[in-house]
Structure formats: structure tokens, C-alpha cells
Protein backbone atom coordinates (compact mmCIF):
# COMPACT_ATOMS: atom_id res chain seq x y z
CA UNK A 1 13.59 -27.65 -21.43
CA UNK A 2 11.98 -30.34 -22.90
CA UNK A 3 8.07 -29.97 -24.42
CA UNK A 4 6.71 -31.35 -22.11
CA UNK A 5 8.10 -29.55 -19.18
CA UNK A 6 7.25 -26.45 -21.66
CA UNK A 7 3.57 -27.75 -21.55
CA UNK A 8 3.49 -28.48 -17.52
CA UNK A 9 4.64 -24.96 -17.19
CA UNK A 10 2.21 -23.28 -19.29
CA UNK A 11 -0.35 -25.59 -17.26
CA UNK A 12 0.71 -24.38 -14.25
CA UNK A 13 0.65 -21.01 -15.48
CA UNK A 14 -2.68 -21.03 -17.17
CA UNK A 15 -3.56 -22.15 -13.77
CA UNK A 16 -2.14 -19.64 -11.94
CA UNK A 17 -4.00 -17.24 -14.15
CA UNK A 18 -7.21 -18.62 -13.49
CA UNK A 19 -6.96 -19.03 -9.40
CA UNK A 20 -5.65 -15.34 -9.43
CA UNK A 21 -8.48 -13.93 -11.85
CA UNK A 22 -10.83 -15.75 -9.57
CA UNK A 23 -10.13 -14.65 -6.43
CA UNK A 24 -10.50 -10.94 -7.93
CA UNK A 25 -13.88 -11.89 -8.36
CA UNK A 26 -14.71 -13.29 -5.60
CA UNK A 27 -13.07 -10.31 -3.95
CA UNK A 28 -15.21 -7.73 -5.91
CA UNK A 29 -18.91 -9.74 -5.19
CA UNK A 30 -17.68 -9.31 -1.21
CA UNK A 31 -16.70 -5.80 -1.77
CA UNK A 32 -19.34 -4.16 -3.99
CA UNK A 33 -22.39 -6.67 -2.86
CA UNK A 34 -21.64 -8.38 0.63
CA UNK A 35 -20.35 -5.45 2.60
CA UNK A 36 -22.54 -2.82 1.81
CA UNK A 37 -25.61 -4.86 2.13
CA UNK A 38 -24.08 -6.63 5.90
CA UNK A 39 -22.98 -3.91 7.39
CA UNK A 40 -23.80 -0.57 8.82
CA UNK A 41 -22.62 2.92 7.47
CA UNK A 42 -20.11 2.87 10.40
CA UNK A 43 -18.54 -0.10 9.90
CA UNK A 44 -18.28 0.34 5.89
CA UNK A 45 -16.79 3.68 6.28
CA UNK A 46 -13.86 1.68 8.41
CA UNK A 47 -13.91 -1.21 6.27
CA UNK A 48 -13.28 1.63 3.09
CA UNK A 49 -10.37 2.99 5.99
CA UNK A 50 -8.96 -0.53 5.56
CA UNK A 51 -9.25 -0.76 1.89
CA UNK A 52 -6.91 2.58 1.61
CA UNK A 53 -4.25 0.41 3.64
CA UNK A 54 -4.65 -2.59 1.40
CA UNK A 55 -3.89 -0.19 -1.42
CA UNK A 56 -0.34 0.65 0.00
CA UNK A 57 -0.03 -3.28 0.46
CA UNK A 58 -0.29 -4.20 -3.01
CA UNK A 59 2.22 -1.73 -3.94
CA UNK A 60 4.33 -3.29 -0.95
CA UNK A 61 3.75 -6.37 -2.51
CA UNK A 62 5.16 -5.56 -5.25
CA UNK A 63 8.73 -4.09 -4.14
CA UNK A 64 9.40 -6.21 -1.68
CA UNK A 65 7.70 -9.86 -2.30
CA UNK A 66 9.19 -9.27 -6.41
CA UNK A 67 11.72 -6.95 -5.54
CA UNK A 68 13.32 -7.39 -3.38
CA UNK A 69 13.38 -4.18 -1.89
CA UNK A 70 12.41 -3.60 1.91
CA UNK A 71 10.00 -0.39 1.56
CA UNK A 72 10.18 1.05 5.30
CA UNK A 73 9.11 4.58 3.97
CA UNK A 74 5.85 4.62 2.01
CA UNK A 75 4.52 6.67 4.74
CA UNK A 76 6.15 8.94 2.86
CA UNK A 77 4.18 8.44 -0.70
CA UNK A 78 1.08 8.31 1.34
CA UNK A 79 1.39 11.67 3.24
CA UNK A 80 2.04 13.59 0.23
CA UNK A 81 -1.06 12.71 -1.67
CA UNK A 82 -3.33 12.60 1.94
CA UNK A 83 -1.69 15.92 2.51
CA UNK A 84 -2.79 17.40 -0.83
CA UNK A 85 -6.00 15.78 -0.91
CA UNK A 86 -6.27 17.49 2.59
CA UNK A 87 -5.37 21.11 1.20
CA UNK A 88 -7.45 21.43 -1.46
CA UNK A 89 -10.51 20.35 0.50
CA UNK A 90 -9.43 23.12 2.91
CA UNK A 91 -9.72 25.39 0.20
CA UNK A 92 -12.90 24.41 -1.32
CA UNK A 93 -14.61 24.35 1.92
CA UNK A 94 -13.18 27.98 2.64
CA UNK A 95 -14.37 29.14 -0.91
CA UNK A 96 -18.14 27.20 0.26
CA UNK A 97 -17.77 30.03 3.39
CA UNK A 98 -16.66 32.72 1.27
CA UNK A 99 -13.38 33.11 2.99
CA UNK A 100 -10.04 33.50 1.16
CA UNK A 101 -8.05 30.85 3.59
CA UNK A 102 -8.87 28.32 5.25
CA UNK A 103 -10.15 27.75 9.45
CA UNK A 104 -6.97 26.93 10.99
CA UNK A 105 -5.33 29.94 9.16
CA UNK A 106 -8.00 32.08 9.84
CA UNK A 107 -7.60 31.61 13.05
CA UNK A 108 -3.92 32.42 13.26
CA UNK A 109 -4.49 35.78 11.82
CA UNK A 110 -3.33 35.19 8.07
CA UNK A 111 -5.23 36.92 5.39
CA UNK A 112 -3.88 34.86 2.36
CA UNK A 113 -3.05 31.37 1.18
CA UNK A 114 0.71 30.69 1.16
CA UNK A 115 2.45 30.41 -2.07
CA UNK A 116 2.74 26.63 -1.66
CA UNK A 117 -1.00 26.21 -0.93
CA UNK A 118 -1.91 28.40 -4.50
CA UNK A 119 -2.01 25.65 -7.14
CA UNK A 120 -4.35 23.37 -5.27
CA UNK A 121 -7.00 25.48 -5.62
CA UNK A 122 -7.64 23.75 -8.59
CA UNK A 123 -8.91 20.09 -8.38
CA UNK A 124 -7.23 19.11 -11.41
CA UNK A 125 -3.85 20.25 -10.41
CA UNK A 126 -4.77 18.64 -7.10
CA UNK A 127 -5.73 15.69 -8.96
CA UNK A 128 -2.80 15.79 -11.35
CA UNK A 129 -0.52 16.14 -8.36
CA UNK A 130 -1.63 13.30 -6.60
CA UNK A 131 -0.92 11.12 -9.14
CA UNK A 132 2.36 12.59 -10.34
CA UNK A 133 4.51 13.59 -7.41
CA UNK A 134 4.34 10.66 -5.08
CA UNK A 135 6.13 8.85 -8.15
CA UNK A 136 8.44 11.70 -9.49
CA UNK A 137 9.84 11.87 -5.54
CA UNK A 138 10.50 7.60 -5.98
CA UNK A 139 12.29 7.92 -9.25
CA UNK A 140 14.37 10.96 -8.10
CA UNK A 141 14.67 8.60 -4.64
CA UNK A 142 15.41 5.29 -6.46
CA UNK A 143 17.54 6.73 -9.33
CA UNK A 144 19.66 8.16 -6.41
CA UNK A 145 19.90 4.73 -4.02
CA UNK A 146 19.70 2.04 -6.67
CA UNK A 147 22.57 4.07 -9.03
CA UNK A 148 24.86 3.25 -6.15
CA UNK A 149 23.91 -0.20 -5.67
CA UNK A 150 22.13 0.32 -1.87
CA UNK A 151 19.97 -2.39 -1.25
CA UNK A 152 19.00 -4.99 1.77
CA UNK A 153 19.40 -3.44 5.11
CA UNK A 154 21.14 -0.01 4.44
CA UNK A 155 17.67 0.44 2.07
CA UNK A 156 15.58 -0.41 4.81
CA UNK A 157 16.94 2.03 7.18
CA UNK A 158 17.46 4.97 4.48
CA UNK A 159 13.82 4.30 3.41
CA UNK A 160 12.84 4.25 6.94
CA UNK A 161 14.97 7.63 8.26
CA UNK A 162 13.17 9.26 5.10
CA UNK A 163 9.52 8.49 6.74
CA UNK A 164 10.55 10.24 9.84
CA UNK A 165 12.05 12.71 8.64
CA UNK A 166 8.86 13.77 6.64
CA UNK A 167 7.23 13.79 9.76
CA UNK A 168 9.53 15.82 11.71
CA UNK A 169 8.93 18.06 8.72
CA UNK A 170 5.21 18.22 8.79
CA UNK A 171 5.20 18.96 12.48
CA UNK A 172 7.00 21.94 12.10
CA UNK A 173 4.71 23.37 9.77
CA UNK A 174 1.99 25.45 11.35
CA UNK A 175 0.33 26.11 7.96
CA UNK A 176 -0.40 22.96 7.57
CA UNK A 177 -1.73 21.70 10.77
CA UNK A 178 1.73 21.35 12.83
CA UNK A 179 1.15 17.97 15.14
CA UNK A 180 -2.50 18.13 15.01
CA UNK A 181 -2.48 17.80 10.25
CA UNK A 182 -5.34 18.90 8.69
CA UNK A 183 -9.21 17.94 9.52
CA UNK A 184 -12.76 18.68 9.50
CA UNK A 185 -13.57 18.56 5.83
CA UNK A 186 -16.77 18.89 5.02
CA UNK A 187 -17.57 18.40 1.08
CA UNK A 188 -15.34 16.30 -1.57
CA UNK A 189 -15.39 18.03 -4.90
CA UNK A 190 -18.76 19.34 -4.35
CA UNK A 191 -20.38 16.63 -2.67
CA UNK A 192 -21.30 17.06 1.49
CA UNK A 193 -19.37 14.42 3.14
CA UNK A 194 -22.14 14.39 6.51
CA UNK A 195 -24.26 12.96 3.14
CA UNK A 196 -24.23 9.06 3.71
CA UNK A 197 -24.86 8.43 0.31
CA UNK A 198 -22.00 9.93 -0.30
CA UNK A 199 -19.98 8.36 2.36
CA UNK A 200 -21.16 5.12 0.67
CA UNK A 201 -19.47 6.70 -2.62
CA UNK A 202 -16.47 7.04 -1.13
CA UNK A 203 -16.93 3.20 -0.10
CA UNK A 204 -17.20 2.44 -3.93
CA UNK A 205 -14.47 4.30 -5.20
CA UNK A 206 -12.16 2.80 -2.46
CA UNK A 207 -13.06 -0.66 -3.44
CA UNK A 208 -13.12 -0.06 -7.42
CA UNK A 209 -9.60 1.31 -7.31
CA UNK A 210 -8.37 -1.39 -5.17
CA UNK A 211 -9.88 -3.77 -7.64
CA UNK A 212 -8.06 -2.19 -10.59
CA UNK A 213 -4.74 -1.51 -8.36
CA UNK A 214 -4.68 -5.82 -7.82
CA UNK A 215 -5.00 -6.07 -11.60
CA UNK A 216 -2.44 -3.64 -12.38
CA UNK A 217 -0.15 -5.33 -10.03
CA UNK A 218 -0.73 -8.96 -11.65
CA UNK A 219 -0.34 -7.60 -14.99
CA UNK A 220 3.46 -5.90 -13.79
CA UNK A 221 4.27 -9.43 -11.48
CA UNK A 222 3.54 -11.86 -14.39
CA UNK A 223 4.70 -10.16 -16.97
CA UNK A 224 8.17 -10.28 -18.65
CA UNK A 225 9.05 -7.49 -16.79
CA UNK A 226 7.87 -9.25 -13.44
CA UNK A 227 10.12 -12.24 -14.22
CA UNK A 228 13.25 -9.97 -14.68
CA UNK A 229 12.01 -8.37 -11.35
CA UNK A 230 12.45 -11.43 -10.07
CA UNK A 231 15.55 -12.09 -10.99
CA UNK A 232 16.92 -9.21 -9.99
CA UNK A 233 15.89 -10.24 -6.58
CA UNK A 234 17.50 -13.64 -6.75
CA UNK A 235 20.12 -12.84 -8.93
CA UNK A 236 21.58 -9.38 -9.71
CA UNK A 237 24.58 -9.51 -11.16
CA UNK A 238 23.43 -12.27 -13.52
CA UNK A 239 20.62 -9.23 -14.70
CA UNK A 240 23.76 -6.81 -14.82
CA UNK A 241 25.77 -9.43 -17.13
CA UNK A 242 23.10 -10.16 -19.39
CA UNK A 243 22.89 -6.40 -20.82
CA UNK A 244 20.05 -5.22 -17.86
CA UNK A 245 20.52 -1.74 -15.48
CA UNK A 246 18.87 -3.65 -12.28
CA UNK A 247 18.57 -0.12 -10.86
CA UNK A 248 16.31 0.88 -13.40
CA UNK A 249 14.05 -2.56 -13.23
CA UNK A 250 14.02 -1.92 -8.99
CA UNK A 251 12.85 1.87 -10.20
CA UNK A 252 10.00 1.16 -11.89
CA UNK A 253 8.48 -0.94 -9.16
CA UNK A 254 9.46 1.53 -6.60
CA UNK A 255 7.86 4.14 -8.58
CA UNK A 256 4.76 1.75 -8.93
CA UNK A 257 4.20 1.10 -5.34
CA UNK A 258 4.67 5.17 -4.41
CA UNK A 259 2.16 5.77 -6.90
CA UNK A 260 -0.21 3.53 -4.88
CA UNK A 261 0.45 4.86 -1.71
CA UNK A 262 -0.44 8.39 -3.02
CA UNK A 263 -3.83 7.47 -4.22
CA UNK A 264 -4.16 5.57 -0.94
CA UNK A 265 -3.27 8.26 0.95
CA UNK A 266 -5.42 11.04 -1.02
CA UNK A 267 -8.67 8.71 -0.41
CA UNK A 268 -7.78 8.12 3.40
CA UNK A 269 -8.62 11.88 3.85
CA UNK A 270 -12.21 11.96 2.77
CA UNK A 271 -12.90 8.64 4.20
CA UNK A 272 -11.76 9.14 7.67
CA UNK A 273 -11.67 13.30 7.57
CA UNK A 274 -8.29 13.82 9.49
CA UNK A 275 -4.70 14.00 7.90
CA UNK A 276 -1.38 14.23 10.97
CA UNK A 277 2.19 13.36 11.09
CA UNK A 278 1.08 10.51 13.37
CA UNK A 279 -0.57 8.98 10.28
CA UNK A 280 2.50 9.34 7.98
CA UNK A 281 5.62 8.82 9.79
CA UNK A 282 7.63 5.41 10.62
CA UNK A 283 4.82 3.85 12.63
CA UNK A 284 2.55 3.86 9.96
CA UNK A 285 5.44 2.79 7.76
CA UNK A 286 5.69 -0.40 9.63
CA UNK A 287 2.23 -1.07 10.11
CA UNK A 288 1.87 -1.02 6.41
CA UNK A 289 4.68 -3.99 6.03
CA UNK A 290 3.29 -5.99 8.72
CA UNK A 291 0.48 -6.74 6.72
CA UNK A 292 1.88 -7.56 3.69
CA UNK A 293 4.55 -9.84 5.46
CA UNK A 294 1.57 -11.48 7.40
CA UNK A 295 -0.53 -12.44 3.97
CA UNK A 296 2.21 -13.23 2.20
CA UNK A 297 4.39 -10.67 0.33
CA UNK A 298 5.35 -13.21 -2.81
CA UNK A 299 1.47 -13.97 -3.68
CA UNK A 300 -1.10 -11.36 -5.74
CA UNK A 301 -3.61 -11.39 -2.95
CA UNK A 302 -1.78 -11.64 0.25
CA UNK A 303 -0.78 -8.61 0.63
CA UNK A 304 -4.18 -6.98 0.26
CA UNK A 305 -5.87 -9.73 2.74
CA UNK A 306 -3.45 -9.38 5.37
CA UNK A 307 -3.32 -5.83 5.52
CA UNK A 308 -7.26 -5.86 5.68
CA UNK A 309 -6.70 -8.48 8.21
CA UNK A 310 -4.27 -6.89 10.53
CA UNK A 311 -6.10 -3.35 10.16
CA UNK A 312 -9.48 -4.97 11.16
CA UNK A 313 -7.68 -7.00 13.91
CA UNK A 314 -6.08 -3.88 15.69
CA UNK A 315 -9.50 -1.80 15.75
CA UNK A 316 -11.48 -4.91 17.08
CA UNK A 317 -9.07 -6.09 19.67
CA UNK A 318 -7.95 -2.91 20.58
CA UNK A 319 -11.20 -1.56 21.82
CA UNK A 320 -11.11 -4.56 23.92
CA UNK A 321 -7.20 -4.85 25.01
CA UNK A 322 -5.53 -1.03 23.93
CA UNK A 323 -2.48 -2.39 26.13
CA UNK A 324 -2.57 -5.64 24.40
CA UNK A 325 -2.88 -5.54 21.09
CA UNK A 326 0.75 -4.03 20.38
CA UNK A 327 2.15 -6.77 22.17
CA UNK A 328 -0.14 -9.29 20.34
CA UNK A 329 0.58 -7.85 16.93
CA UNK A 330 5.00 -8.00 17.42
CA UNK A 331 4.02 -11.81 18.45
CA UNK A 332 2.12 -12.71 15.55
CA UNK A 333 4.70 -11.09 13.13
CA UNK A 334 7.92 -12.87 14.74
CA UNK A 335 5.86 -16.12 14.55
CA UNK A 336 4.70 -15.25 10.67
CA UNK A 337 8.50 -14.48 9.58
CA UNK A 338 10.28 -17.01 12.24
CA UNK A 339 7.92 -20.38 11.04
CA UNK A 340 6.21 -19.30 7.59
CA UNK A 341 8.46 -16.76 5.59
CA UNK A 342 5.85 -16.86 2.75
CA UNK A 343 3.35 -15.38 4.79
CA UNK A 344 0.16 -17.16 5.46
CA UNK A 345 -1.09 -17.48 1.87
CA UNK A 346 2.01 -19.17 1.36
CA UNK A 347 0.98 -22.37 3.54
CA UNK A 348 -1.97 -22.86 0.89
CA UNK A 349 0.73 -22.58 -2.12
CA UNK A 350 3.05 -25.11 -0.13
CA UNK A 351 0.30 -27.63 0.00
CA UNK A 352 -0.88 -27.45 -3.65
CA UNK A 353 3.06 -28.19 -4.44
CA UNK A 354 3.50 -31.10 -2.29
CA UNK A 355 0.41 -33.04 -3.46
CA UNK A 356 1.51 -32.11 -7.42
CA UNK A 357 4.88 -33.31 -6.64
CA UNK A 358 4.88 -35.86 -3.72
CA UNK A 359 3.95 -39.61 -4.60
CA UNK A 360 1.00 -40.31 -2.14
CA UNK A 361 1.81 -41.76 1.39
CA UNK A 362 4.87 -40.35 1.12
CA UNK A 363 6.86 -37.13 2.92
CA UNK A 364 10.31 -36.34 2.61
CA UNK A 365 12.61 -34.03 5.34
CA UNK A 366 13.23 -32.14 2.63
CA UNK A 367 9.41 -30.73 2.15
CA UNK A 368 9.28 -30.26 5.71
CA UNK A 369 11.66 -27.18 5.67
CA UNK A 370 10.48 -23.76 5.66
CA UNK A 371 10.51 -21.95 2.49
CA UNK A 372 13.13 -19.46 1.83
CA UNK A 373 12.76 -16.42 0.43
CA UNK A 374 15.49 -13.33 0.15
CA UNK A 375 14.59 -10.25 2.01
């Protein structure tokens, strides 16, 4: 490479830099200034509901745009820290009515927690296990699949089996809400959530971790190790010749994006005060990729504006058309991955290359084609 392709590159990364850094900002002044001062309680609390979605989709982002690796399962991730989340308010609200369990287990006739249910009593082991076991289950998970080299489709589908079958196992688990999960909480670590103020708080601490999760996610992507995620992607047993375990590179951004999805998940429960199986399984699963594949999976910021996007979309439109919208939602997806495989944000990055690269007045057959991108 000669210096001055050296220097054009650093350009174009400096610039990168800057565009990303400033639509975090712009992103934050909407969040923490715009929102709460345009809309109503109600439609904060769902826009905080979308923001816990958006959350997942960076992770997404991530694995698959980076990686590579089609993540049908972070239903999973997200269940297990909304399901904890969800227990220890259970407890604390039972404690607030001086009762030893529960409501729901009251009401089946059990006089004590189940072993299981003991250690979230405490909020910092709830806390603590939020934040650990979402990613200790992806590195026992990815150790196992990536070891043996299982990747594209036969990930997808193990991934995917792996979300239903943690729903299947929720549902047959009367202690912990069976079908119907876990709801009506009424405080979060001391604070009433029928408070609006504090509903607003909840708002806040949505939008301030989904700030921090974008930066943590463009510090991994354009980092060295983001360029050898890359390449992994593109070009695995290149990695595997040079000296690099791809399994453990595809590991650590597995890990990354369950970690996500179990903060997501423990902040859903609060927000929107209801935890099921419907919320966890392969449904939810999907619904989490769609968004990211819609904004555009390889780009910092697509991800979290599509999910918001689609989320928003289906609770508008399906007020108005409940038959409708699934049918609208496939069609937009088959038209997103059949004519722009980068995902809408990736239009806007296809422009800014053609006029740095095209002499003006003039368009090749070559630019015309769709953009590529590995699964």
C-alpha cells in the first residue's frame, strides 16, 4: 500500500469516526431532550419498550453484520435476564406485603420460595446474575458450536431450536408463571412503579444504556479485534492459517451480543410490567433480526434505527390493520434482503461511495449491482 492510499484510508477512517460519533449525538439530544419533552408518559413508556429491542439489535449487529453469525436465538439471552429481573421484583414486592412468597404462589398453596428462586432475594445477586449468566450460557453455547466448526444455516436453526426450546421450558413451569410468565410488579428496587416520575426513570436508564451499548459496540467493530471479526466472516480459513482460533474470535461477539440481550431483557420487565414465554421464544427471536436486517446489519446505527423503526411500525399499524401488519412486515423484509442486502442505511453508504469514486456524469453496470454481503 502505497502512502498515499495509507493517507486516503486513514481519511476515510477519521471520517467514519466522526459521522459515527455524530450520529450518537444526535441520537442522545432526541432521546434525553426531544422525546420526553414531545411526548406523553404513554407513549415514552413504549418508546423506552422500543429502546429495550434496539438494545438486542446492536448486539445483533454485531454477530451477524461483523460476524457472520445468524443469531436466531437471543430470545434466549433476553428471557433469562427478563425472567430474573421478573423474580426478584416478585420477591421484593412480597417482602413490601409481608408475605414469604410471592401472589401467584400464594395462591397455589405454597408456603416457601423454591430453592431456585432463593438467591434473588438479593438485588445484587439479581443484579450480578443478569449480567453474568446470559454470557456464561453463550460461551458454554459458542465454545460448544464454533469448536466444531457449525456455522451458516445449521447455526441458524440450532440457535433457533434453542429459543423454542426455552420456551417450551418456561411453559411448563408453574412456579414461574407457566404460559401466562410473571406480572404485576409494583416497585423497582424500592421505587413505586404507578410513580410517573419514576416511569420517566426507567425512560432514562433505557436510553443511557442504549447510548453506552452503541459505543461499546463501535469500540469492538472498529477495533483490531473488529477487523479480524471481519475476516473471519469473509475469510476463515485464512484467520485459521495465520495462527487465529476463529471459534474463539466468533465467541467473544456471541458472548457480547447475549450480554446485551440480558440487560435488554431485565429492563423490558419494569418498563412494560409483564414477562411470558410468548415474549421469549422464536417469534420474538425473529422479530429481533428483522430489524437489524431492515437498518442495515453491517452499519453502527442501523441496527438500533431499524429495530426502533419496525417496533414503532407494528404498534402503530397494527392498531389500525392487526390482520395486516404481519403480512406487511414479511413484504418489507423480502424486499429489504431481495433488492438492498445492506439494509436501508446501506443505500446512504452506497451513494457516498459512488460520488468519491465515480468521475461525474458518469455510471458504470458495475455500480448498479446490489451489494453483496455473506450471511
Amino acid at each position: 500500500m502505497s502512502y498515499a492510499d495509507s493517507k486516503s484510508l486513514s481519511t476515510l477512517r477519521e471520517s467514519s469516526r466522526v459521522r459515527a460519533l455524530a450520529g450518537v449525538a444526535v441520537a442522545a439530544v432526541l432521546l434525553f431532550a426531544v422525546a420526553p419533552a414531545l411526548l406523553s408518559d404513554f407513549r415514552l413508556n413504549l418508546l423506552a419498550k422500543f429502546i429495550c429491542f434496539a438494545i438486542v439489535a446492536a448486539g445483533i449487529g454485531l454477530a451477524w453484520g461483523r460476524g457472520g453469525m445468524l443469531t436466531l436465538g437471543q430470545g434466549v439471552f433476553f428471557g433469562l435476564g427478563a425472567y430474573i429481573m421478573a423474580m426478584h421484583l416478585k420477591i421484593a414486592d412480597a417482602a413490601n406485603r409481608g408475605d414469604s412468597v410471592p401472589d401467584l404462589m400464594k395462591i397455589a398453596g405454597l408456603r416457601e420460595l423454591p430453592a431456585y428462586w432463593v438467591p434473588f432475594t438479593s438485588p445484587v445477586v439479581a443484579i450480578l446474575a443478569i449480567l453474568v449468566l446470559p454470557g456464561v450460557l453463550a460461551l458454554v453455547l459458542g465454545l460448544g458450536v464454533f469448536k466444531r466448526k457449525v456455522k451458516g444455516a445449521y447455526f441458524a436453526i440450532l440457535s433457533q431450536a434453542l429459543a423454542a426450546a426455552f420456551a417450551v421450558l418456561l411453559v411448563g413451569q408453574p412456579t414461574i408463571g407457566g404460559s401466562n410468565g410473571l406480572n404485576n410488579f409494583r416497585s423497582f428496587f424500592g421505587f413505586s412503579l404507578s410513580d410517573p416520575a419514576n416511569r420517566r426513570m426507567l425512560y432514562f436508564i433505557a436510553a443511557a444504556v442504549l447510548i453506552v451499548v452503541v459505543l461499546l459496540v463501535r469500540q469492538l467493530m472498529f477495533s483490531r479485534y473488529g477487523e479480524l471479526l471481519v475476516a473471519v466472516r469473509d475469510q476463515e480459513e485464512r484467520v485459521r492459517f495465520l495462527g487465529y482460533d476463529p471459534a474463539n474470535v466468533k465467541v467473544v461477539a456471541y458472548v457480547a451480543a447475549a450480554f446485551f440481550a440480558g440487560i435488554a431483557g431485565a429492563l423490558f420487565v419494569p418498563i412494560v410490567g409483564i414477562i411470558s414465554p410468548n415474549d421469549v421464544g422464536v417469534m420474538p427471536s425473529i422479530m429481533f433480526l428483522i430489524g437489524v436486517a431492515i437498518g442495515g446489519r453491517t452499519t453502527l446505527l442501523g441496527p438500533v434505527v431499524g429495530a426502533l423503526a419496525v417496533t414503532w411500525a407494528q404498534t402503530s399499524l397494527s392498531e389500525q390493520f392487526p390482520s395486516g401488519w404481519t403480512y406487511a412486515q414479511g413484504l418489507l423484509f423480502i424486499a429489504v434482503v431481495g433488492f438492498f442486502p445492506a439494509g436501508l442505511a446501506g443505500i446512504a453508504a452506497l451513494r457516498r461511495r459512488r460520488v468519491v469514486e465515480q468521475p461525474a456524469g458518469e455510471v458504470t453496470d458495475k455500480e448498479l449491482e446490489p451489494v453483496k454481503e455473506p450471511v
